[in-house]
PDB file of N, CA and C in Angstrom:
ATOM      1  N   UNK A   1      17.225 -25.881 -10.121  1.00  0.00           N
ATOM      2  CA  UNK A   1      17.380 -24.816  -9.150  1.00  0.00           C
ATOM      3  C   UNK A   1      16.566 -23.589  -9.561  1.00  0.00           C
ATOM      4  N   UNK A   2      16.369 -23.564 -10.668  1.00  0.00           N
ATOM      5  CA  UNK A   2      15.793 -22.253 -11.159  1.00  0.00           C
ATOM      6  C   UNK A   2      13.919 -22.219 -11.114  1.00  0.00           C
ATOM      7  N   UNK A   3      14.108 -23.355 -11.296  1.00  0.00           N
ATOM      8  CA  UNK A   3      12.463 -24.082 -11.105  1.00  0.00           C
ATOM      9  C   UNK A   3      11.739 -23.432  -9.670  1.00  0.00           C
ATOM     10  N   UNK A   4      12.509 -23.668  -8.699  1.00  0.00           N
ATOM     11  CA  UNK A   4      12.272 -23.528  -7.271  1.00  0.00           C
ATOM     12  C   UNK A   4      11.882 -22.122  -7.038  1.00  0.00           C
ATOM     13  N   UNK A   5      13.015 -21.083  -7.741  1.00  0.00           N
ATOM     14  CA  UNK A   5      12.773 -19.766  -7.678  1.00  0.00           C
ATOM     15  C   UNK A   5      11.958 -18.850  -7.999  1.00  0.00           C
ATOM     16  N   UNK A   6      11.565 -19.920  -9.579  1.00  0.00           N
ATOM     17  CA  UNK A   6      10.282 -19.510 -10.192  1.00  0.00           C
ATOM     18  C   UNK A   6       9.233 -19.883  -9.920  1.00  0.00           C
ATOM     19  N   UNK A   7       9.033 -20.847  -8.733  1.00  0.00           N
ATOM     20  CA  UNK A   7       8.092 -21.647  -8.399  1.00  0.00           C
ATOM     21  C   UNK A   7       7.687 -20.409  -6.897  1.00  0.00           C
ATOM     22  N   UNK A   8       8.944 -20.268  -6.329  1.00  0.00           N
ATOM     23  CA  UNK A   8       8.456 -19.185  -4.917  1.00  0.00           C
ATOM     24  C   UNK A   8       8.119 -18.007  -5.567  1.00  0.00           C
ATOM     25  N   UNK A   9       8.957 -17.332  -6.859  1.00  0.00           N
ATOM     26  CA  UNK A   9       7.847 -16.326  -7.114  1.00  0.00           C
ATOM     27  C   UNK A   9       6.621 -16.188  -7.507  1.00  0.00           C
ATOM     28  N   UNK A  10       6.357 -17.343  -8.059  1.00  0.00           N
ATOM     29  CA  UNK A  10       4.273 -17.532  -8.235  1.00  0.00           C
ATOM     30  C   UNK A  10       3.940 -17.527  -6.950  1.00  0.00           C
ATOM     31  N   UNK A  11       4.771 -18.169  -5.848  1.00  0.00           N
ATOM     32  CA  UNK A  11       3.630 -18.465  -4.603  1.00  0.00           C
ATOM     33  C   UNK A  11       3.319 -17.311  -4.280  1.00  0.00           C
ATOM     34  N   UNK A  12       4.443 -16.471  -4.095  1.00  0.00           N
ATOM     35  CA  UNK A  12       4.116 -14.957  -3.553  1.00  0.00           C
ATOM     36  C   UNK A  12       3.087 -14.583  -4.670  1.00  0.00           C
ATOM     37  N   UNK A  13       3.181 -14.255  -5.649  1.00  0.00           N
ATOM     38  CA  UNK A  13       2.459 -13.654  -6.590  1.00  0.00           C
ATOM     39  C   UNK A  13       0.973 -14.177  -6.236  1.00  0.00           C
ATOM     40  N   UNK A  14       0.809 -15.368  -6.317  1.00  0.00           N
ATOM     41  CA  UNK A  14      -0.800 -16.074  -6.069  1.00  0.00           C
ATOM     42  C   UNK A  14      -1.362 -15.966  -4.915  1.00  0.00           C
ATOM     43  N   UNK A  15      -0.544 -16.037  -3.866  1.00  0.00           N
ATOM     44  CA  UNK A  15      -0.344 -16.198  -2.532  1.00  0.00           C
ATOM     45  C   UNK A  15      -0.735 -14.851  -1.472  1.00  0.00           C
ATOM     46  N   UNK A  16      -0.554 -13.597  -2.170  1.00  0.00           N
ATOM     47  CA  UNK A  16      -0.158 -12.656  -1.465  1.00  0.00           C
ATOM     48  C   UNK A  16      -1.698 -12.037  -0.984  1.00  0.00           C
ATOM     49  N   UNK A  17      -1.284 -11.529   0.132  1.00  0.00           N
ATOM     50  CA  UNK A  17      -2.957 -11.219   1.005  1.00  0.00           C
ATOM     51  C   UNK A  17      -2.661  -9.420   1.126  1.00  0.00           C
ATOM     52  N   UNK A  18      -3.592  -8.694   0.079  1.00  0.00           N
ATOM     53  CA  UNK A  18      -3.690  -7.608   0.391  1.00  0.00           C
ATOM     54  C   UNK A  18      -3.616  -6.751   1.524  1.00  0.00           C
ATOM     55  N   UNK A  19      -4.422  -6.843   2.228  1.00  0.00           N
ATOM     56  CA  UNK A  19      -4.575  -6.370   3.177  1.00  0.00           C
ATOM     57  C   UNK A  19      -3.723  -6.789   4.575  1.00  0.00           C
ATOM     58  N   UNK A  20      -2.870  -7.688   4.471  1.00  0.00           N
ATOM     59  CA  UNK A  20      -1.973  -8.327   5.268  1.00  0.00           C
ATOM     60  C   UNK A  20      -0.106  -7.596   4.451  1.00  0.00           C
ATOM     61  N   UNK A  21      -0.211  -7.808   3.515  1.00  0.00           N
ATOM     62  CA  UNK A  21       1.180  -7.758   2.970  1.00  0.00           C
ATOM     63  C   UNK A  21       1.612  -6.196   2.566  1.00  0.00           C
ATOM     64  N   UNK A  22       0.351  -5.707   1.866  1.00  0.00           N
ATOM     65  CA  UNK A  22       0.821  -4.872   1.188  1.00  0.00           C
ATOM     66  C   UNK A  22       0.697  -3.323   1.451  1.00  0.00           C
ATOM     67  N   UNK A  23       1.682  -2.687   1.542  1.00  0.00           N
ATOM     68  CA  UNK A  23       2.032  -0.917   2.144  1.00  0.00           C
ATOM     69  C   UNK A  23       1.295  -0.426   1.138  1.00  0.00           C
ATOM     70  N   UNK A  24       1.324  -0.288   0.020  1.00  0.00           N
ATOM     71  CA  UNK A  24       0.001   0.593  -0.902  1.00  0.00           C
ATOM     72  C   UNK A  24      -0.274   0.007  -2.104  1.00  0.00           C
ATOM     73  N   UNK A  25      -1.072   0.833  -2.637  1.00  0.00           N
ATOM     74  CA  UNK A  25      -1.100   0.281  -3.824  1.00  0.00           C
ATOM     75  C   UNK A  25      -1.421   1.008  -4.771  1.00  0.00           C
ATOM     76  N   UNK A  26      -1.463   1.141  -6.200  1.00  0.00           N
ATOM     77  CA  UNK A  26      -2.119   2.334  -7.217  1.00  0.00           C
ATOM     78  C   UNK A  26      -2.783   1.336  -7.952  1.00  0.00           C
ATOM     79  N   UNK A  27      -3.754   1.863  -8.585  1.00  0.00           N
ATOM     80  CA  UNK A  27      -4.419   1.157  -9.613  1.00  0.00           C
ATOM     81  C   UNK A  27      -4.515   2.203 -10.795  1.00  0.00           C
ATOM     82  N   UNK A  28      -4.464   1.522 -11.662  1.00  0.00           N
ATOM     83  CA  UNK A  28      -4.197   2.025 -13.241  1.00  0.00           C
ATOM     84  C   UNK A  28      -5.109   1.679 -14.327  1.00  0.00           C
ATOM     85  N   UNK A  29      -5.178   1.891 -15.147  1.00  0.00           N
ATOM     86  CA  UNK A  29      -5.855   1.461 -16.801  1.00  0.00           C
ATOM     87  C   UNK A  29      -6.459   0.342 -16.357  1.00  0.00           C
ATOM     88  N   UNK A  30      -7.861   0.083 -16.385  1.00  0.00           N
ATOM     89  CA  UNK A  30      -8.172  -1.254 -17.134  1.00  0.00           C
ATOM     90  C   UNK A  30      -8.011  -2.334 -15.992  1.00  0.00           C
ATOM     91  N   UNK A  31      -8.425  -1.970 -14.960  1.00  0.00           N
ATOM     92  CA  UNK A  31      -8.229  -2.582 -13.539  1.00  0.00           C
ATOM     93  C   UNK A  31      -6.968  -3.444 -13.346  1.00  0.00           C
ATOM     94  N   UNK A  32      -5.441  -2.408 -13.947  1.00  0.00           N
ATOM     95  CA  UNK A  32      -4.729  -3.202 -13.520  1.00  0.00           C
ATOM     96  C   UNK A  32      -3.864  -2.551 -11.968  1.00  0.00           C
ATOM     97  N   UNK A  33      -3.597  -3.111 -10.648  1.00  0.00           N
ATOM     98  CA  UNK A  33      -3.439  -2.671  -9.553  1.00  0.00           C
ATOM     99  C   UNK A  33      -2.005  -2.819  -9.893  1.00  0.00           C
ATOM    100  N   UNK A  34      -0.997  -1.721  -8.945  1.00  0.00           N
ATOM    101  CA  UNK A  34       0.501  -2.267  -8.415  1.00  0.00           C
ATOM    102  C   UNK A  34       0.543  -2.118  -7.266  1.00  0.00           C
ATOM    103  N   UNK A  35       0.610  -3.775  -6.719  1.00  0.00           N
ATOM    104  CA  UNK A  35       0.837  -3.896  -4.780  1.00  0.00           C
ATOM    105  C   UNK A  35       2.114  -3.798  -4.706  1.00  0.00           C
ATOM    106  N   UNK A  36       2.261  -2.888  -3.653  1.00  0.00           N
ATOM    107  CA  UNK A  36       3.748  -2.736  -3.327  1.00  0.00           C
ATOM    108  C   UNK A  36       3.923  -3.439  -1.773  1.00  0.00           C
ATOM    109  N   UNK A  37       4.998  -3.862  -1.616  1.00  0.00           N
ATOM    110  CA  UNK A  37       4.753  -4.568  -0.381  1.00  0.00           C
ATOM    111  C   UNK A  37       6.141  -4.505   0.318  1.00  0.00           C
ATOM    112  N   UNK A  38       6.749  -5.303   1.274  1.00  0.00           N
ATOM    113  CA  UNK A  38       7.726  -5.158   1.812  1.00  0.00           C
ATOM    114  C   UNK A  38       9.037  -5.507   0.655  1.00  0.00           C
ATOM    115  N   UNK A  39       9.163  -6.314  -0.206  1.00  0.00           N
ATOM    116  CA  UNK A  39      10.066  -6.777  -0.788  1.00  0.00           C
ATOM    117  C   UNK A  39      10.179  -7.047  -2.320  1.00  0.00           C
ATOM    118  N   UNK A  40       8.655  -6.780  -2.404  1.00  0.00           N
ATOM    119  CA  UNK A  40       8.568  -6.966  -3.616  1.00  0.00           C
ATOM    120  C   UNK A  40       7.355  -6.196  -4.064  1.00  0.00           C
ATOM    121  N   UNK A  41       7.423  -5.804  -5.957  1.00  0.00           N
ATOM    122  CA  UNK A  41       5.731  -5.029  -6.882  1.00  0.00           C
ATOM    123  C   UNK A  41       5.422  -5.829  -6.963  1.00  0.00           C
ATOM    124  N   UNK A  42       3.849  -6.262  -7.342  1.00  0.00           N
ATOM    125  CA  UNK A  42       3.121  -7.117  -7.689  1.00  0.00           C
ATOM    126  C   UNK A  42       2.198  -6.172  -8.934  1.00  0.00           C
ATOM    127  N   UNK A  43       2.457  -6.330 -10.146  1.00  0.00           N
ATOM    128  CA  UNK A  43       1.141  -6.045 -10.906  1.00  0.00           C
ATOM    129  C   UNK A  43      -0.190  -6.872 -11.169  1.00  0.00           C
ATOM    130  N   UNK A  44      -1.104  -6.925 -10.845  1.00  0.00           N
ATOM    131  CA  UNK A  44      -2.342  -8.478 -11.020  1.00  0.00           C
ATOM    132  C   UNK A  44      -3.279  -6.991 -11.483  1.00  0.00           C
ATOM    133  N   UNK A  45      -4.327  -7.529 -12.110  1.00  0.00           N
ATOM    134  CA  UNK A  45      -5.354  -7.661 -12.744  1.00  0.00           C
ATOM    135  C   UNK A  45      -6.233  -7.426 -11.214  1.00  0.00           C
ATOM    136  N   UNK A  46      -7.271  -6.270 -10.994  1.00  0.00           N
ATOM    137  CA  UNK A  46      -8.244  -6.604 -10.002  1.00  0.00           C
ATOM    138  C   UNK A  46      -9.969  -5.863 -10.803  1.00  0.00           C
ATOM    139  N   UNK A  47     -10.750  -6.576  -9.689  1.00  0.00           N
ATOM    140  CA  UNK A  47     -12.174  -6.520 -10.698  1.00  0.00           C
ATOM    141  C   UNK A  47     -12.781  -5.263  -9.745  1.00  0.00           C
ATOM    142  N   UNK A  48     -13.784  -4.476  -9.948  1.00  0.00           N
ATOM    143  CA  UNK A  48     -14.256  -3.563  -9.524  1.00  0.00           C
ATOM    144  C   UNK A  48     -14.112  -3.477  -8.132  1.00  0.00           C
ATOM    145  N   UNK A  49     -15.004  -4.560  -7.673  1.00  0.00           N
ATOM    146  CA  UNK A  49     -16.007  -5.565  -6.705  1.00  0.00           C
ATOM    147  C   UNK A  49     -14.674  -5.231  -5.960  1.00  0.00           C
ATOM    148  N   UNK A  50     -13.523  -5.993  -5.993  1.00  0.00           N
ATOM    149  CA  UNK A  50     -12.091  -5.978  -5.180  1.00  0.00           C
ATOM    150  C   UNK A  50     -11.525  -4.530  -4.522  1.00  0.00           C
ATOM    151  N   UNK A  51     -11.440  -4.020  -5.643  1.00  0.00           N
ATOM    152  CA  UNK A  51     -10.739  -2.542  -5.372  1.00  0.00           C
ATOM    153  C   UNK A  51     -12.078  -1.982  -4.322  1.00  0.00           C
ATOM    154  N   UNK A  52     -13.505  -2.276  -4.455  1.00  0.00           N
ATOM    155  CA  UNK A  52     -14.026  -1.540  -3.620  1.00  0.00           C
ATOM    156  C   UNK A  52     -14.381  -2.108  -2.197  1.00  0.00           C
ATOM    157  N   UNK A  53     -13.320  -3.259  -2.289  1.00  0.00           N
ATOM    158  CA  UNK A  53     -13.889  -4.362  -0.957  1.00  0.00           C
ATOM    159  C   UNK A  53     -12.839  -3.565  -0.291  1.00  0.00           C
ATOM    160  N   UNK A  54     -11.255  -3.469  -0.775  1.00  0.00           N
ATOM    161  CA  UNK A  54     -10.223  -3.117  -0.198  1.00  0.00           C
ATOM    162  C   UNK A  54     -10.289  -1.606   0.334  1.00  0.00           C
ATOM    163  N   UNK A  55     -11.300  -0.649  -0.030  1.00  0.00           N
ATOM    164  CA  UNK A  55     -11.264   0.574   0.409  1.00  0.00           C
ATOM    165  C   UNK A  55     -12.349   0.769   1.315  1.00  0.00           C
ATOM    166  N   UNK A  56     -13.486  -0.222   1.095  1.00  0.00           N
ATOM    167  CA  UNK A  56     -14.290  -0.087   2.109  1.00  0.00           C
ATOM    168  C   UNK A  56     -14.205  -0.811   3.361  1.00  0.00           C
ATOM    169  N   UNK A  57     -13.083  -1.327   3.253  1.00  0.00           N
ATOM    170  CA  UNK A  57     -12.754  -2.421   4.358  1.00  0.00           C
ATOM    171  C   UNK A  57     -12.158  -1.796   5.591  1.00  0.00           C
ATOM    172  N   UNK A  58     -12.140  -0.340   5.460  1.00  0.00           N
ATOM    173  CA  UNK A  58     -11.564   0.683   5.999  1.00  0.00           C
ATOM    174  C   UNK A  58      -9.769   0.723   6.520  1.00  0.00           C
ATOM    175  N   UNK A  59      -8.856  -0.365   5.934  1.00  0.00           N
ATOM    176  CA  UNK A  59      -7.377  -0.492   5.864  1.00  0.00           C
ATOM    177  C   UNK A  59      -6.857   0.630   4.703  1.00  0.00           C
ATOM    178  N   UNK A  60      -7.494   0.819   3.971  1.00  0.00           N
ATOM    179  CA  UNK A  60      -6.822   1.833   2.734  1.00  0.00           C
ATOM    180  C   UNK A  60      -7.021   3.315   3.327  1.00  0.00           C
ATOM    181  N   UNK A  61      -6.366   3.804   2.927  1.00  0.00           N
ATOM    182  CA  UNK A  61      -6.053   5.113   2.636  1.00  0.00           C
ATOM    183  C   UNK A  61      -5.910   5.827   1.238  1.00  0.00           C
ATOM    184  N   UNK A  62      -6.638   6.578   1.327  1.00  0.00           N
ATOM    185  CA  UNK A  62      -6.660   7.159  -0.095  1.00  0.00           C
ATOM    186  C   UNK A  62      -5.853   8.171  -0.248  1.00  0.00           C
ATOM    187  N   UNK A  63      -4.800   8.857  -0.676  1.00  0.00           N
ATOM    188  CA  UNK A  63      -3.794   9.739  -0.569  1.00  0.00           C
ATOM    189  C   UNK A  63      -3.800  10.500  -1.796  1.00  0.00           C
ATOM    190  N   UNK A  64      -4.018  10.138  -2.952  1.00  0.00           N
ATOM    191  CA  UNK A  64      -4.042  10.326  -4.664  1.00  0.00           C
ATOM    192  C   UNK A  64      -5.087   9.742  -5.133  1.00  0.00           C
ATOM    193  N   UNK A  65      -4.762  10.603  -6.606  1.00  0.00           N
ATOM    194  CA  UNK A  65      -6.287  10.316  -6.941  1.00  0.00           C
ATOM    195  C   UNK A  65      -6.099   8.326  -8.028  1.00  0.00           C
ATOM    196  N   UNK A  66      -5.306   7.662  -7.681  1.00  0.00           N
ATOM    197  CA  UNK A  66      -4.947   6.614  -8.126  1.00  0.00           C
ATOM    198  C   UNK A  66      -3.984   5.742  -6.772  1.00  0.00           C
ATOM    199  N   UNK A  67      -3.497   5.817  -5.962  1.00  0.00           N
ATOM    200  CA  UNK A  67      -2.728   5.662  -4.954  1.00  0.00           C
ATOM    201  C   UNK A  67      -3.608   5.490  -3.110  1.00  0.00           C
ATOM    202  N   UNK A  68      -3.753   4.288  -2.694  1.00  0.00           N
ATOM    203  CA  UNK A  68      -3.924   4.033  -1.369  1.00  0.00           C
ATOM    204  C   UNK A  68      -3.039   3.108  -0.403  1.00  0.00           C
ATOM    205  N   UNK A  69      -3.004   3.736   0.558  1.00  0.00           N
ATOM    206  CA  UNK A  69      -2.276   3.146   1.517  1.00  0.00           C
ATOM    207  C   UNK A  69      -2.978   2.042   2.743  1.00  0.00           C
ATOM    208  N   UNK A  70      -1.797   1.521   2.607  1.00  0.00           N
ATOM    209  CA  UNK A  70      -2.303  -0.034   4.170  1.00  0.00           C
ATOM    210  C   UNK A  70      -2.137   1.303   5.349  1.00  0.00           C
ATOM    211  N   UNK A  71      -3.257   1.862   6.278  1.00  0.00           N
ATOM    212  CA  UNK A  71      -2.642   2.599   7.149  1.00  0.00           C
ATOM    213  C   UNK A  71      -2.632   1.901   8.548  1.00  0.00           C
ATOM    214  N   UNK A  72      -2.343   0.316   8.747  1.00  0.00           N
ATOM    215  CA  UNK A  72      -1.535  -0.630   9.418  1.00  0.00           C
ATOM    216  C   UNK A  72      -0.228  -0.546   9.321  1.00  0.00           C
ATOM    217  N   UNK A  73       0.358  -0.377   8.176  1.00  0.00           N
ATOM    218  CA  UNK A  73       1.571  -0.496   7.721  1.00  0.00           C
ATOM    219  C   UNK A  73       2.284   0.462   7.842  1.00  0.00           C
ATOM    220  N   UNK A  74       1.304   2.290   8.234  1.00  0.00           N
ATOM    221  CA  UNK A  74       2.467   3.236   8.220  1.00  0.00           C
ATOM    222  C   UNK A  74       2.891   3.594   9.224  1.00  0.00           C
ATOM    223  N   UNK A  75       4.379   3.692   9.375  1.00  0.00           N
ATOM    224  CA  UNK A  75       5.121   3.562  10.505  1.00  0.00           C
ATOM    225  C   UNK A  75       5.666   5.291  10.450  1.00  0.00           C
ATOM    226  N   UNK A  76       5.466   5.994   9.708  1.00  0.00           N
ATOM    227  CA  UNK A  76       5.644   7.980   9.671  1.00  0.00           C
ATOM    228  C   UNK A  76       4.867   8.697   8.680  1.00  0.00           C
ATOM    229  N   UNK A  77       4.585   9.630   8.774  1.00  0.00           N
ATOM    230  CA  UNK A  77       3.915  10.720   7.797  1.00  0.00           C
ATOM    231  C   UNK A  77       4.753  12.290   8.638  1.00  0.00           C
ATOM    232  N   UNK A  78       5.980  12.422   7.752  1.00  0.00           N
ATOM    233  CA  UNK A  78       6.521  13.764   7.567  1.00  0.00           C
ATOM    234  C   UNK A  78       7.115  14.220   6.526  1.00  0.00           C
ATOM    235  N   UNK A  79       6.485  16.009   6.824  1.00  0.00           N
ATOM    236  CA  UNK A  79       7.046  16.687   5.545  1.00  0.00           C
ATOM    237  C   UNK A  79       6.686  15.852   4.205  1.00  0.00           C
ATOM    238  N   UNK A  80       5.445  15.184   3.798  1.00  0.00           N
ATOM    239  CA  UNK A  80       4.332  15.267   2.968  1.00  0.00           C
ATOM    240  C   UNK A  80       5.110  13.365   2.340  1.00  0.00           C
ATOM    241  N   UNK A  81       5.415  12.840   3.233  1.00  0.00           N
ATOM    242  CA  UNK A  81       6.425  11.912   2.639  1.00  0.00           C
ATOM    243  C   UNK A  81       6.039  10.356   3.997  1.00  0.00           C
ATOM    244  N   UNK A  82       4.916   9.695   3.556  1.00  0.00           N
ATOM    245  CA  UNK A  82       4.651   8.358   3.919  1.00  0.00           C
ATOM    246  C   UNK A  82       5.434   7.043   3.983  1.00  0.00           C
ATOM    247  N   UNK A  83       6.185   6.733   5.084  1.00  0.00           N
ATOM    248  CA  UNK A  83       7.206   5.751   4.835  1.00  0.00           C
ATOM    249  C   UNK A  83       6.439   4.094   5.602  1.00  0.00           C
ATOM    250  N   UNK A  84       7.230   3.449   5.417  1.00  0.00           N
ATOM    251  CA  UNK A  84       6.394   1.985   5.924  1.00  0.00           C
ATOM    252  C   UNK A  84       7.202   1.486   6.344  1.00  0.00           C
ATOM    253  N   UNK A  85       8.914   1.456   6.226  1.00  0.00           N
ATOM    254  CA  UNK A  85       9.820   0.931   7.048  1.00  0.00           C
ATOM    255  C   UNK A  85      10.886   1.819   7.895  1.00  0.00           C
ATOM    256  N   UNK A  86      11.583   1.074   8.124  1.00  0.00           N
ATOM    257  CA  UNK A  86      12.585   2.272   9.078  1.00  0.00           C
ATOM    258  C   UNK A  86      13.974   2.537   8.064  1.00  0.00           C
ATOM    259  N   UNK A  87      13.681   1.570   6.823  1.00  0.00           N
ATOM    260  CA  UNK A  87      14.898   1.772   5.750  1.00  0.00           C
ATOM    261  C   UNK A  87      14.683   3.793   4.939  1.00  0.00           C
ATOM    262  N   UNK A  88      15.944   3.727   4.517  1.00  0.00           N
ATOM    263  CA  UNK A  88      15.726   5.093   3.198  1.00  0.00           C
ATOM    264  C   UNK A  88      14.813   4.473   2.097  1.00  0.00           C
ATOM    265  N   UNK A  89      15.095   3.589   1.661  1.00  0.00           N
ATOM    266  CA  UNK A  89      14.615   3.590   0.205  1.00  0.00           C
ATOM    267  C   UNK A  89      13.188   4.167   0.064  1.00  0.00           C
ATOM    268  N   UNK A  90      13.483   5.422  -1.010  1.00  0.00           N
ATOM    269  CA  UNK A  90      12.348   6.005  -1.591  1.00  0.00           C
ATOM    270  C   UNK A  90      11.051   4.811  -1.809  1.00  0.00           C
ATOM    271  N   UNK A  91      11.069   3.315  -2.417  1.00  0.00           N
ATOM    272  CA  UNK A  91      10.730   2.649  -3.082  1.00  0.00           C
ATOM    273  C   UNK A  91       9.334   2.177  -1.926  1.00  0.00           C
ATOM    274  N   UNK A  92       9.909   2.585  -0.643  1.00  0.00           N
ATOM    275  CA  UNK A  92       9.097   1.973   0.103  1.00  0.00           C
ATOM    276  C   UNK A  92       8.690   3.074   0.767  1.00  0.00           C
ATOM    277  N   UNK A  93       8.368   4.665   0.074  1.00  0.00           N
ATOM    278  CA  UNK A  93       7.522   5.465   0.622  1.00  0.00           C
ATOM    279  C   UNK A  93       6.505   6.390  -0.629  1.00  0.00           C
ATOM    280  N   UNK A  94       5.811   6.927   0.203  1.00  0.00           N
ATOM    281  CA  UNK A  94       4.943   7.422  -0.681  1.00  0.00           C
ATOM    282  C   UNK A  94       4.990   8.778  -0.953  1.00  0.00           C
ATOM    283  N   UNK A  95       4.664   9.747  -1.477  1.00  0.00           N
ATOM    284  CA  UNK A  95       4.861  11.406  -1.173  1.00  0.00           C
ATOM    285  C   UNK A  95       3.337  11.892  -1.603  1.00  0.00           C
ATOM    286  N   UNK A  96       2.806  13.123  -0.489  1.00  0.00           N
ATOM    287  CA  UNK A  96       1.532  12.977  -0.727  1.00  0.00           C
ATOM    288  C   UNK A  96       1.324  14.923  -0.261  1.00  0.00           C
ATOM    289  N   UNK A  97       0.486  15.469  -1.098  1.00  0.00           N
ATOM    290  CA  UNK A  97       0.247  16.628  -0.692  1.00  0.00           C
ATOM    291  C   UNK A  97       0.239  16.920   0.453  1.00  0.00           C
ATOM    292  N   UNK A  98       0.738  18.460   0.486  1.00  0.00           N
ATOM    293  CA  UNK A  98       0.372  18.889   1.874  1.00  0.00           C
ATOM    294  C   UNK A  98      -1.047  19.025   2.323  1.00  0.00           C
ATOM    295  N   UNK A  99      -1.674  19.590   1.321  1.00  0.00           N
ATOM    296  CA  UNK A  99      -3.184  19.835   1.952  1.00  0.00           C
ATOM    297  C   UNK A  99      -4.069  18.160   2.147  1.00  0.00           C
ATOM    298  N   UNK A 100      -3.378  17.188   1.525  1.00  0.00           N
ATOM    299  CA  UNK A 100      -4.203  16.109   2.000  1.00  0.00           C
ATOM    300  C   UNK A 100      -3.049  15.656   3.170  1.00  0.00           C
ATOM    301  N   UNK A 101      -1.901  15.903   3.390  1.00  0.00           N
ATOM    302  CA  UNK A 101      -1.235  14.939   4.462  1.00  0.00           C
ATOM    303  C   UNK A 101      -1.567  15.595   5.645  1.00  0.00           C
ATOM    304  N   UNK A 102      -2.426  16.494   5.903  1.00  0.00           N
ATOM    305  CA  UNK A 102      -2.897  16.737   7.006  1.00  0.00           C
ATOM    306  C   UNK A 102      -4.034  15.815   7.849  1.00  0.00           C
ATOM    307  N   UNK A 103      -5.121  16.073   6.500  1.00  0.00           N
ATOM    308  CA  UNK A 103      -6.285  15.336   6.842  1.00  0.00           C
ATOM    309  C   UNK A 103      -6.044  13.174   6.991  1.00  0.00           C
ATOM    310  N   UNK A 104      -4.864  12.906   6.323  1.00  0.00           N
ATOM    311  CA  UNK A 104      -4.377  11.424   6.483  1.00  0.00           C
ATOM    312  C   UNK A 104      -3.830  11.443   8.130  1.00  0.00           C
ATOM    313  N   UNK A 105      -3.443  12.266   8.296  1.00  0.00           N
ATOM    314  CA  UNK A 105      -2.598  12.543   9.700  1.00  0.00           C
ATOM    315  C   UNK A 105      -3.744  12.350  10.799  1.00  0.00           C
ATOM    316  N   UNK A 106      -4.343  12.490  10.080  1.00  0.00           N
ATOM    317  CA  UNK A 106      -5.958  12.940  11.278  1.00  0.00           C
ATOM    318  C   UNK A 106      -6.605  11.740  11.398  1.00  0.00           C
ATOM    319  N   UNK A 107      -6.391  10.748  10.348  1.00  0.00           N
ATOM    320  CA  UNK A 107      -7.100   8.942  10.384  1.00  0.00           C
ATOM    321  C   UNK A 107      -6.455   8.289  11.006  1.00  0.00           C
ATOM    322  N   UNK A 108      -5.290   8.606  10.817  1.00  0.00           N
ATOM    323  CA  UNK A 108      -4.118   7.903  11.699  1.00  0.00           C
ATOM    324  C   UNK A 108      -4.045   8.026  13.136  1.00  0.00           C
ATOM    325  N   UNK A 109      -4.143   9.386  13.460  1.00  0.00           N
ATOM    326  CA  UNK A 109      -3.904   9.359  14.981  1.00  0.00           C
ATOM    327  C   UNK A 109      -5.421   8.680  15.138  1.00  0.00           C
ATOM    328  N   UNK A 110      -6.406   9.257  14.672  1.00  0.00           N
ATOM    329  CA  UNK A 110      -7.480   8.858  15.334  1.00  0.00           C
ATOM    330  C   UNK A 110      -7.609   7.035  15.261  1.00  0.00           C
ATOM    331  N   UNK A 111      -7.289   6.610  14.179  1.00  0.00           N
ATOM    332  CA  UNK A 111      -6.825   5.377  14.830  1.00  0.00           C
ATOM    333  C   UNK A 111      -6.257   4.376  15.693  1.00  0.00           C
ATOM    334  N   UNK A 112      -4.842   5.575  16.154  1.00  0.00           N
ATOM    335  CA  UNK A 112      -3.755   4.702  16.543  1.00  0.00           C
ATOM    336  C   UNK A 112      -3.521   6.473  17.223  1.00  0.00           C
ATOM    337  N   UNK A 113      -3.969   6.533  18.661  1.00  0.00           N
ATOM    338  CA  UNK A 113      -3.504   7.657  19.169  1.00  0.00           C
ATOM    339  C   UNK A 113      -1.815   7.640  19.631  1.00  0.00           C
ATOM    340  N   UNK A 114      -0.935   6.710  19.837  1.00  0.00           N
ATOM    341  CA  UNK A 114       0.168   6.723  19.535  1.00  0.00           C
ATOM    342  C   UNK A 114       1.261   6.731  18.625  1.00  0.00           C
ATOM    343  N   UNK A 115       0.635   7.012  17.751  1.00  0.00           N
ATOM    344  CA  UNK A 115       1.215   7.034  16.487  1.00  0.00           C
ATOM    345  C   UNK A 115       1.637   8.252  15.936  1.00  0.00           C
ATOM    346  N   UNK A 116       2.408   8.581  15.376  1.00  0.00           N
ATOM    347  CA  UNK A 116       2.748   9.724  14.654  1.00  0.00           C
ATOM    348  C   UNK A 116       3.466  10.282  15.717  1.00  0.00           C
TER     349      UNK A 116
END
């Protein structure tokens, strides 16, 4: 039984499609990324080449100077505080300056003029 569990958490882990799954992400030391996603962190290992496919792919959002967002995935930006579901949990939002949550506010609508 335990096999199974550990077996669905590799799938997700191997399995998981950036740009489909995941609400943000930070990258850290030594190209290591943390995808955050609906249910679960993912820490993996990413190579230059990646991190710059995922930002030029124009889905990221850059918010921090380590921290981008799926801006598919964001469902509010108020009072400097990026959420992705309709739950509380802090875990699944982001908090982002005022002087940049303006200019994010501004990709968004212009993306998605119903939004916000």
């Amino acid at each position: 039984m335990m096999k199974v569990v550990a077996d669905d958490a590799r799938n997700i882990y191997e399995n998981f499609e950036v740009e489909k799954d995941i609400y943000y992400f930070k990258v850290g030391r030594l190209g290591l990324a943390s995808f955050h996603g609906r249910n679960y962190n993912i820490k993996k290992r990413i190579t230059t080449e990646q991190l710059n496919s995922y930002i030029t792919s124009g889905r990221f959002i850059k918010v921090s100077a380590n921290c981008y967002v799926n801006a598919e995935k964001v469902l509010s930006l108020t009072d400097g505080t990026i959420s992705f579901d309709r739950s509380t949990s802090e875990a699944k939002q982001v908090h982002v300056s005022k002087w940049r949550a303006q200019s994010i506010k501004n990709v968004l609508t212009s993306r998605n003029p119903m939004a916000m």
